[in-house]
Protein backbone atom coordinates (compact mmCIF):
# COMPACT_ATOMS: atom_id res chain seq x y z
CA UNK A 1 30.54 124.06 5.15
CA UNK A 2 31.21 120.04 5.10
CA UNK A 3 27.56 119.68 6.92
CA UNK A 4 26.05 121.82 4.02
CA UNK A 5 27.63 120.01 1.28
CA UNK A 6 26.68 116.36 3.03
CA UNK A 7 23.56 117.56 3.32
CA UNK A 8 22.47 119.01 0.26
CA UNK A 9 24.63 115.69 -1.66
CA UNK A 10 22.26 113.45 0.24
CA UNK A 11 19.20 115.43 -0.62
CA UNK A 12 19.38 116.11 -4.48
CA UNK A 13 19.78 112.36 -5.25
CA UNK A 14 16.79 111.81 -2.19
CA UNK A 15 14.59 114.35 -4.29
CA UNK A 16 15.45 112.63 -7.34
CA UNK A 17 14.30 109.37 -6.31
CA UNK A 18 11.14 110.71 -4.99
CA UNK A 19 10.19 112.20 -8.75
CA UNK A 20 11.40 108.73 -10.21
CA UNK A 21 8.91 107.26 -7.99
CA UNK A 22 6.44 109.45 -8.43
CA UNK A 23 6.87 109.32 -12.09
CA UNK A 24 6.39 105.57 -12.10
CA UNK A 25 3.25 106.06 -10.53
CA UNK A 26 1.70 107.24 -13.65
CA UNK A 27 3.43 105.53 -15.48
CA UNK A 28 3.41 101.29 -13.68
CA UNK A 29 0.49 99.91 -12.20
CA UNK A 30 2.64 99.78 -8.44
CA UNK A 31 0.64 99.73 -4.66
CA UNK A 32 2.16 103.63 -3.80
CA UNK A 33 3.28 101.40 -0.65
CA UNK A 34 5.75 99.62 -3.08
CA UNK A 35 6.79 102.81 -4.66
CA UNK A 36 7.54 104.64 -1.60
CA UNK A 37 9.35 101.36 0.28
CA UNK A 38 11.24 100.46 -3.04
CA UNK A 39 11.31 102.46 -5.74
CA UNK A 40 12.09 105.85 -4.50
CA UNK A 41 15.40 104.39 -2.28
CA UNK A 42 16.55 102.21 -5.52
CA UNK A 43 16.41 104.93 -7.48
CA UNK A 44 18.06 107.48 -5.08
CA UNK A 45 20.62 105.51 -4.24
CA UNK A 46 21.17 104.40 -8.23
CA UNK A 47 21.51 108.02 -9.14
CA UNK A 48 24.08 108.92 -6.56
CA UNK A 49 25.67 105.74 -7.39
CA UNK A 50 25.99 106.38 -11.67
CA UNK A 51 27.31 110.54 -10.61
CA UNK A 52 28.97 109.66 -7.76
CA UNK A 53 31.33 107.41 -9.86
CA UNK A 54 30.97 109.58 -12.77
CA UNK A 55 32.38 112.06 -10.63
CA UNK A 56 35.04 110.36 -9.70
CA UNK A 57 36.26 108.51 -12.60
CA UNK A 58 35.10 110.90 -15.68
CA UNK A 59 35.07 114.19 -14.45
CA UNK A 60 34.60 116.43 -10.90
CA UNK A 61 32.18 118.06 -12.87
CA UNK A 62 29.65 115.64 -12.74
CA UNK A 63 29.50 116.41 -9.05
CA UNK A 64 26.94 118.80 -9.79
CA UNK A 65 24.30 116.90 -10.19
CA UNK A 66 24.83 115.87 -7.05
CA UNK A 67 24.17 119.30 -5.90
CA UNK A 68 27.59 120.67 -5.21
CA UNK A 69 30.77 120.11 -7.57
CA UNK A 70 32.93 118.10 -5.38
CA UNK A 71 32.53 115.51 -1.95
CA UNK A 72 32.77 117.36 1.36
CA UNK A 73 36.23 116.91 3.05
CA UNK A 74 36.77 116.24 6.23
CA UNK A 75 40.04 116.72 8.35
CA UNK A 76 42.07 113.66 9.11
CA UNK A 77 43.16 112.34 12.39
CA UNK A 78 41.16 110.96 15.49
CA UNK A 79 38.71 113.20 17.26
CA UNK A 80 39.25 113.69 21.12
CA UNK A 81 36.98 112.50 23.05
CA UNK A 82 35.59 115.13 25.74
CA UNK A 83 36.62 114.09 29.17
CA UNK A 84 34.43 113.57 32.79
């Protein structure tokens, strides 16, 4: 379940970026070069960024829009490494 919830919290604020960007395209006068290599990473990470600390210092709720309510968790301690 913890790859699933990494996974889908990485790609809702991805997708989000890419509509940013592609929204700017109509609407700025950018090389699509510029708004692929900038634009769509700023915003991506500036959305997880704003819920991911919304999240955590407002409400669990906000988690959401991140595409699942809460971070995954992952189990403490050190991992054994397989032997020779």
């Amino acid at each position: 379940m913890n790859v699933y919830v990494s996974l889908l919290r990485t790609g809702v604020p991805a997708l989000v970026g890419w509509l940013v960007a592609l929204a700017a395209r109509y609407g700025l006068d950018l090389d699509p070069a510029a708004l692929a290599g900038i634009v769509a990473p700023a915003a991506s990470f500036v959305y997880y960024a704003v819920f991911r600390l919304a999240e955590e210092h407002l409400s669990p709720k906000f988690g959401w829009l991140l595409g699942y309510a809460r971070p995954p968790q992952y189990p403490g301690g050190k991992a054994a490494l397989p032997s020779s």
